[in-house]
C-alpha atoms as a PDB file:
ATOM      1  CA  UNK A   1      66.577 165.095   2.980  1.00  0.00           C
ATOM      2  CA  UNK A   2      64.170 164.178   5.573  1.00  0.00           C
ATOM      3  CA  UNK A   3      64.401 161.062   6.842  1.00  0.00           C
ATOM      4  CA  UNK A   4      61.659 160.607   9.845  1.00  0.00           C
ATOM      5  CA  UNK A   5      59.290 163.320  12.001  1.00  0.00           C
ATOM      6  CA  UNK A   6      57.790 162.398  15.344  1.00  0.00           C
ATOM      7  CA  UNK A   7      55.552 164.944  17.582  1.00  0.00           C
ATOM      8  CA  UNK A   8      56.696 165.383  20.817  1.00  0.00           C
ATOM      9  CA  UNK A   9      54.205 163.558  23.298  1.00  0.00           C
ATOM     10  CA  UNK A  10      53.844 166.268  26.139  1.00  0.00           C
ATOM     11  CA  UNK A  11      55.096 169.871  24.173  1.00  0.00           C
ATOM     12  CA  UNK A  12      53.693 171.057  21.382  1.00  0.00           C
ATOM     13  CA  UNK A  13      56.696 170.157  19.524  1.00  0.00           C
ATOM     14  CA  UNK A  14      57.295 168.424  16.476  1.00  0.00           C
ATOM     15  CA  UNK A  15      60.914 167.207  15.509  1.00  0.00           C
ATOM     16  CA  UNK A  16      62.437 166.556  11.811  1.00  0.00           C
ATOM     17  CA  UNK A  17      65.332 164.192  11.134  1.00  0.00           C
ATOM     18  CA  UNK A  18      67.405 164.750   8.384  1.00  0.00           C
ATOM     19  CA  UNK A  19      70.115 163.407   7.240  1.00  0.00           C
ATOM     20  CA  UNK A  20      73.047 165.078  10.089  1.00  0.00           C
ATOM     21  CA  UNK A  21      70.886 166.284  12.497  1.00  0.00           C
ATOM     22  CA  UNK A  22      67.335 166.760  14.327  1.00  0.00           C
ATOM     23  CA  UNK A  23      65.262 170.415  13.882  1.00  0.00           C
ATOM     24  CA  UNK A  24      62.987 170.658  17.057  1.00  0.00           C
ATOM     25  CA  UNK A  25      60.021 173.004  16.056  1.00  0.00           C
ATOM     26  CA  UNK A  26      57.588 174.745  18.032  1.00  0.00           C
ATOM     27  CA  UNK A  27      54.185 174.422  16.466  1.00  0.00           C
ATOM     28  CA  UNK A  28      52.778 177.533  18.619  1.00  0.00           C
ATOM     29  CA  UNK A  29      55.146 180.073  17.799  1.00  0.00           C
ATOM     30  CA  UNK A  30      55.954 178.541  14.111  1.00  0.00           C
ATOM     31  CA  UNK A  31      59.649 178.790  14.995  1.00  0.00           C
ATOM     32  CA  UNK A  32      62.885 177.278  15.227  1.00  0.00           C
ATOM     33  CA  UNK A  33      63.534 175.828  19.016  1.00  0.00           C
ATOM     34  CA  UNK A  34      66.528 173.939  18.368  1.00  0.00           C
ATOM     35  CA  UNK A  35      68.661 172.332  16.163  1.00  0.00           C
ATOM     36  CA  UNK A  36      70.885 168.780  17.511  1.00  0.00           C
ATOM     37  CA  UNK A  37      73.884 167.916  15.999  1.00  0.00           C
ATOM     38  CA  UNK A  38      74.220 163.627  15.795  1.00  0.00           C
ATOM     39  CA  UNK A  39      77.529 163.394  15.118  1.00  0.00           C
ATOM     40  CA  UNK A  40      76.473 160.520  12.903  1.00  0.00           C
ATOM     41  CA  UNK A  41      76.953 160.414   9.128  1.00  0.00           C
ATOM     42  CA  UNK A  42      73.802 159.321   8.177  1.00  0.00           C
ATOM     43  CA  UNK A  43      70.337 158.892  10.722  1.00  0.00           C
ATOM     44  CA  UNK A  44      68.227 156.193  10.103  1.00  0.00           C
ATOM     45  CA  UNK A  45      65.320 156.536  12.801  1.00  0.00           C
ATOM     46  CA  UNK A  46      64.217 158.468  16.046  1.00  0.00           C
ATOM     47  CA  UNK A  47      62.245 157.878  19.111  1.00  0.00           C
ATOM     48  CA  UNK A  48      61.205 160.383  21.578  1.00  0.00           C
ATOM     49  CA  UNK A  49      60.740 159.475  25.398  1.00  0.00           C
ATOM     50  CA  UNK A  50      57.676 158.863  26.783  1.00  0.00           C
ATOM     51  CA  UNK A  51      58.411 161.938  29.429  1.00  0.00           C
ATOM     52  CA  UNK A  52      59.487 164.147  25.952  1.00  0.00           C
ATOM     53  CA  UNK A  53      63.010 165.379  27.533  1.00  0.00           C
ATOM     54  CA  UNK A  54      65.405 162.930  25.815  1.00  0.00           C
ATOM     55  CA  UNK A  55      65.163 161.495  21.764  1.00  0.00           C
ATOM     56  CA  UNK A  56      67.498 158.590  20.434  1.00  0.00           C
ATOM     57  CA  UNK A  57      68.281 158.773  17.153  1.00  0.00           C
ATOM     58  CA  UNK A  58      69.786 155.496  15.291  1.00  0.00           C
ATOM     59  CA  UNK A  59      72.107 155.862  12.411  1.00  0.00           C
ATOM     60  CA  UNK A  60      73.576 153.953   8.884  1.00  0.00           C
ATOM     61  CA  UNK A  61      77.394 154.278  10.432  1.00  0.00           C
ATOM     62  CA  UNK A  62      75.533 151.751  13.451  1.00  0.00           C
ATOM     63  CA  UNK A  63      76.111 154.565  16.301  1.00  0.00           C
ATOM     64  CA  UNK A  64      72.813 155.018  18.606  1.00  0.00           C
ATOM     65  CA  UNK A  65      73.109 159.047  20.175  1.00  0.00           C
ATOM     66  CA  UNK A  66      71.180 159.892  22.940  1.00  0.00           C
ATOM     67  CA  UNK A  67      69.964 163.264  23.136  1.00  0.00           C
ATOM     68  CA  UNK A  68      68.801 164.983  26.575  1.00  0.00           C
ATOM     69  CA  UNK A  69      67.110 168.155  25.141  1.00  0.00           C
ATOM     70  CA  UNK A  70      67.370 170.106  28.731  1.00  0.00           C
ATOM     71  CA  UNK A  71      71.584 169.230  28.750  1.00  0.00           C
ATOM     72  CA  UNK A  72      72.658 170.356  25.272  1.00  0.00           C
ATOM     73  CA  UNK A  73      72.819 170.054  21.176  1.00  0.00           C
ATOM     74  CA  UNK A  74      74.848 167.472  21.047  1.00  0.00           C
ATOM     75  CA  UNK A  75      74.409 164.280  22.026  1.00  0.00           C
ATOM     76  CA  UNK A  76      74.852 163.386  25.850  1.00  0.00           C
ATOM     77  CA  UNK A  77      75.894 159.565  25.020  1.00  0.00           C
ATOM     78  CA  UNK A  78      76.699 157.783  21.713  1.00  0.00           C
ATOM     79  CA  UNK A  79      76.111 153.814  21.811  1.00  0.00           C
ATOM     80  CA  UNK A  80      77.882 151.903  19.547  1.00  0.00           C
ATOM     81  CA  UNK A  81      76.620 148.073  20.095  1.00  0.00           C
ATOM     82  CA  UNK A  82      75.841 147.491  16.702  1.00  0.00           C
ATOM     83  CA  UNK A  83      78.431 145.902  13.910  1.00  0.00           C
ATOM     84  CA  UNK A  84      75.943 147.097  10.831  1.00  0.00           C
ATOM     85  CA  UNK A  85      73.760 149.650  10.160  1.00  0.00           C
ATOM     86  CA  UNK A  86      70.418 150.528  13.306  1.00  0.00           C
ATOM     87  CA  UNK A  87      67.614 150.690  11.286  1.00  0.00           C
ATOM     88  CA  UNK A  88      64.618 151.011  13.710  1.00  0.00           C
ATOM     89  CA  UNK A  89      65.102 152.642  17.717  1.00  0.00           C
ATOM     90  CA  UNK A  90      61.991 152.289  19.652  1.00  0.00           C
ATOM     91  CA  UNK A  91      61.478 153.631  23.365  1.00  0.00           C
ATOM     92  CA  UNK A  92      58.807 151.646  25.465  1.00  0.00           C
ATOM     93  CA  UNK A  93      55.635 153.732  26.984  1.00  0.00           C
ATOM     94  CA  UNK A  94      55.563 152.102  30.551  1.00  0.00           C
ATOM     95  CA  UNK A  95      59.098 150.581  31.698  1.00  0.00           C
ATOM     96  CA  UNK A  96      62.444 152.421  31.442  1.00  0.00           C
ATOM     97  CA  UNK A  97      63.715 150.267  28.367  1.00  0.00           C
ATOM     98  CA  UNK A  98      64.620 151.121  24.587  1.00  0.00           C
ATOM     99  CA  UNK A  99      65.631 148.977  21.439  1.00  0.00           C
ATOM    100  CA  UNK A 100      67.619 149.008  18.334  1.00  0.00           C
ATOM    101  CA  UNK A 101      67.276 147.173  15.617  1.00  0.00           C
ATOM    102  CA  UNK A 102      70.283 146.493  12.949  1.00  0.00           C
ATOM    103  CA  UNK A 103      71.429 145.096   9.339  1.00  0.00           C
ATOM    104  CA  UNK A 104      73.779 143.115  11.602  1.00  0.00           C
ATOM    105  CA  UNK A 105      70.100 140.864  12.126  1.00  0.00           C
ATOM    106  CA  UNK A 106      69.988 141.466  16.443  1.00  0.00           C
ATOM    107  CA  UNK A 107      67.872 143.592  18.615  1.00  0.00           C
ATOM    108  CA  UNK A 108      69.835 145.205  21.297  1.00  0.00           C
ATOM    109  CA  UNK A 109      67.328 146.103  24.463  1.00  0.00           C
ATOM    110  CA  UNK A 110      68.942 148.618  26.695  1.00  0.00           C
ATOM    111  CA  UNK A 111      67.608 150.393  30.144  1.00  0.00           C
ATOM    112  CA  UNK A 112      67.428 153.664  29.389  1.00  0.00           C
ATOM    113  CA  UNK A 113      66.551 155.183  33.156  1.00  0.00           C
ATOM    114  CA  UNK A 114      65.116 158.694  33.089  1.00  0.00           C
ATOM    115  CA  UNK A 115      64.941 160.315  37.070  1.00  0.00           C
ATOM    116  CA  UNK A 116      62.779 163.676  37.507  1.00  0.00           C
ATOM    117  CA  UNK A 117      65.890 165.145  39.251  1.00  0.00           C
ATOM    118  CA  UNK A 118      67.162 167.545  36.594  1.00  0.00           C
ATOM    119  CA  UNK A 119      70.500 167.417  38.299  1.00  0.00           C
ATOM    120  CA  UNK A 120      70.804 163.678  37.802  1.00  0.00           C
ATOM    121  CA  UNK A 121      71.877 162.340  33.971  1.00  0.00           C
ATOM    122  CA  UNK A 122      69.838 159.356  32.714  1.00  0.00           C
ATOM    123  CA  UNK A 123      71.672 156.094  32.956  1.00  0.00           C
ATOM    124  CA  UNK A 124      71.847 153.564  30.239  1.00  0.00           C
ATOM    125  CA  UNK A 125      72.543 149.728  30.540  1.00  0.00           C
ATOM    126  CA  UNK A 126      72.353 147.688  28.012  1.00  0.00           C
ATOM    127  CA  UNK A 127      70.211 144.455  28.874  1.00  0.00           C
ATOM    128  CA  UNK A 128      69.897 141.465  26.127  1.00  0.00           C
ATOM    129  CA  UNK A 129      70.887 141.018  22.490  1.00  0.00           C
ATOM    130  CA  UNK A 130      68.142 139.017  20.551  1.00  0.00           C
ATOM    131  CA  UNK A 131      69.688 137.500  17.900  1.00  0.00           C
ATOM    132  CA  UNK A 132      66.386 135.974  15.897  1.00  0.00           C
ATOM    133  CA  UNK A 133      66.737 136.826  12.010  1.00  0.00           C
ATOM    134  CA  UNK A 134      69.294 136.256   9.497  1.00  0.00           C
ATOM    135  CA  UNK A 135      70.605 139.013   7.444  1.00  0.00           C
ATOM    136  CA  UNK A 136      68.961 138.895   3.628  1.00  0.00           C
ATOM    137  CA  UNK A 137      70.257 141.309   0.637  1.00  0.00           C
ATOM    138  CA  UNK A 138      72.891 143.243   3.161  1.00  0.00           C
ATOM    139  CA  UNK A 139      70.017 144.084   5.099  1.00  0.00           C
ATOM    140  CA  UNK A 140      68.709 142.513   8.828  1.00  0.00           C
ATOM    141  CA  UNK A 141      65.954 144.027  11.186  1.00  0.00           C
ATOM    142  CA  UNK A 142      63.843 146.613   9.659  1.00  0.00           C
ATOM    143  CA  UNK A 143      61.671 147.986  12.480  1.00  0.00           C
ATOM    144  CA  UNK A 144      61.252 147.619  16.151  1.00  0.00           C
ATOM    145  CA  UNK A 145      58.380 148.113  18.727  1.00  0.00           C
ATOM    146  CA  UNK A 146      57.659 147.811  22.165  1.00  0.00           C
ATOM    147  CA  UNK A 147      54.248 146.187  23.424  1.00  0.00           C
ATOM    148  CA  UNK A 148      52.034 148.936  24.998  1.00  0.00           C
ATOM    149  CA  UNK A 149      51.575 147.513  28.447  1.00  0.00           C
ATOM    150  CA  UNK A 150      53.758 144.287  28.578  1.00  0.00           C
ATOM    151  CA  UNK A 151      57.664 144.268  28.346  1.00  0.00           C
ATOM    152  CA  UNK A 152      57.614 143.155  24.960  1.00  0.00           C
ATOM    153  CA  UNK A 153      59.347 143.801  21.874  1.00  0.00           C
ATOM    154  CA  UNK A 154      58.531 142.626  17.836  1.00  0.00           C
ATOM    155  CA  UNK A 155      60.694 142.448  15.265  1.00  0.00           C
ATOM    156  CA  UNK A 156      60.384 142.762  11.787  1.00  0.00           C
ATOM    157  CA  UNK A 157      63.040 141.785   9.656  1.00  0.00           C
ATOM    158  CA  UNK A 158      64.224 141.542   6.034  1.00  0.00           C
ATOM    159  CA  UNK A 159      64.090 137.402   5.872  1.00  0.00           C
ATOM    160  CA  UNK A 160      60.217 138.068   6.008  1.00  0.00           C
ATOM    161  CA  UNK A 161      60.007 137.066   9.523  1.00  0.00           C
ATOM    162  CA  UNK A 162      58.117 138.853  12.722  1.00  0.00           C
ATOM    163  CA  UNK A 163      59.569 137.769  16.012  1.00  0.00           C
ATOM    164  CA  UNK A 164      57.771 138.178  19.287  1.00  0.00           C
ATOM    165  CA  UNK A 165      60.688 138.407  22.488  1.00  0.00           C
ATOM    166  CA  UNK A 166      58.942 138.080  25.939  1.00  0.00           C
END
């Protein structure tokens, strides 16, 4: 079962989620590239990196797995902030930030550095939980995404509320 596709932003890539793991395909040769294993149960949602080298990929069991595509197939770190389910993962286009979004109703922002040195791992910090909507029907934020210029992140959740965080 496929449960979200993104392009790749620099490659002409294009990478399927299902429900264990991520199928990276390469849309020139029609082939097979790779294939990363989550290590989650279920994924919810994937982002891919502004500079295309690294994908996060959010899951029901509430783990977040980073993937850097030049390291490995498995995931290089798996973030587990969330109490509930991550629903939405969003990566911003300008700064080095990324969000989550869960059933548990917060929004956890997180620096997400990326360096050009391929001999240096990407470091991850988590920032600021935004705590904002209250969970409705077993079920809290719904999707997340980044302003395109500004440091800025909406929220849409299930108690029928959109939340601007500046």
């Amino acid at each position: 079962m496929i449960q979200c596709v993104r392009f790749h932003p620099v490659r002409p890539y294009f990478l399927v989620a299902s429900q264990r793991s991520v199928r990276v395909y390469n849309l020139l040769r029609q082939e097979l590239t790779k294939k990363l294993q989550s290590n989650c149960q279920w994924i919810s949602s994937m982002a891919v990196h502004p500079g295309g080298d690294n994908v996060i990929c959010g899951s029901y069991d509430s783990k977040l797995a980073w993937f850097d595509l030049d390291l490995s197939t498995r995931p290089y770190r798996l973030l587990r902030h969330h109490g509930r389910a991550v629903r939405s993962v969003a990566f911003h286009r300008r700064y080095p930030l990324f969000a989550s979004g869960s059933d548990d109703g917060s929004v956890i922002v997180c620096h997400g550095m990326v360096y050009n040195d391929l001999l240096q791992n990407a470091l991850l910090v988590p920032l600021k939980v935004l705590k904002g909507h209250a969970p409705t029907l077993d079920l809290g934020v719904l999707d997340v995404a980044f302003h395109p210029q500004q440091p800025w992140i909406f929220s849409s959740g299930a108690d029928g509320t959109v939340r601007l965080y500046t």
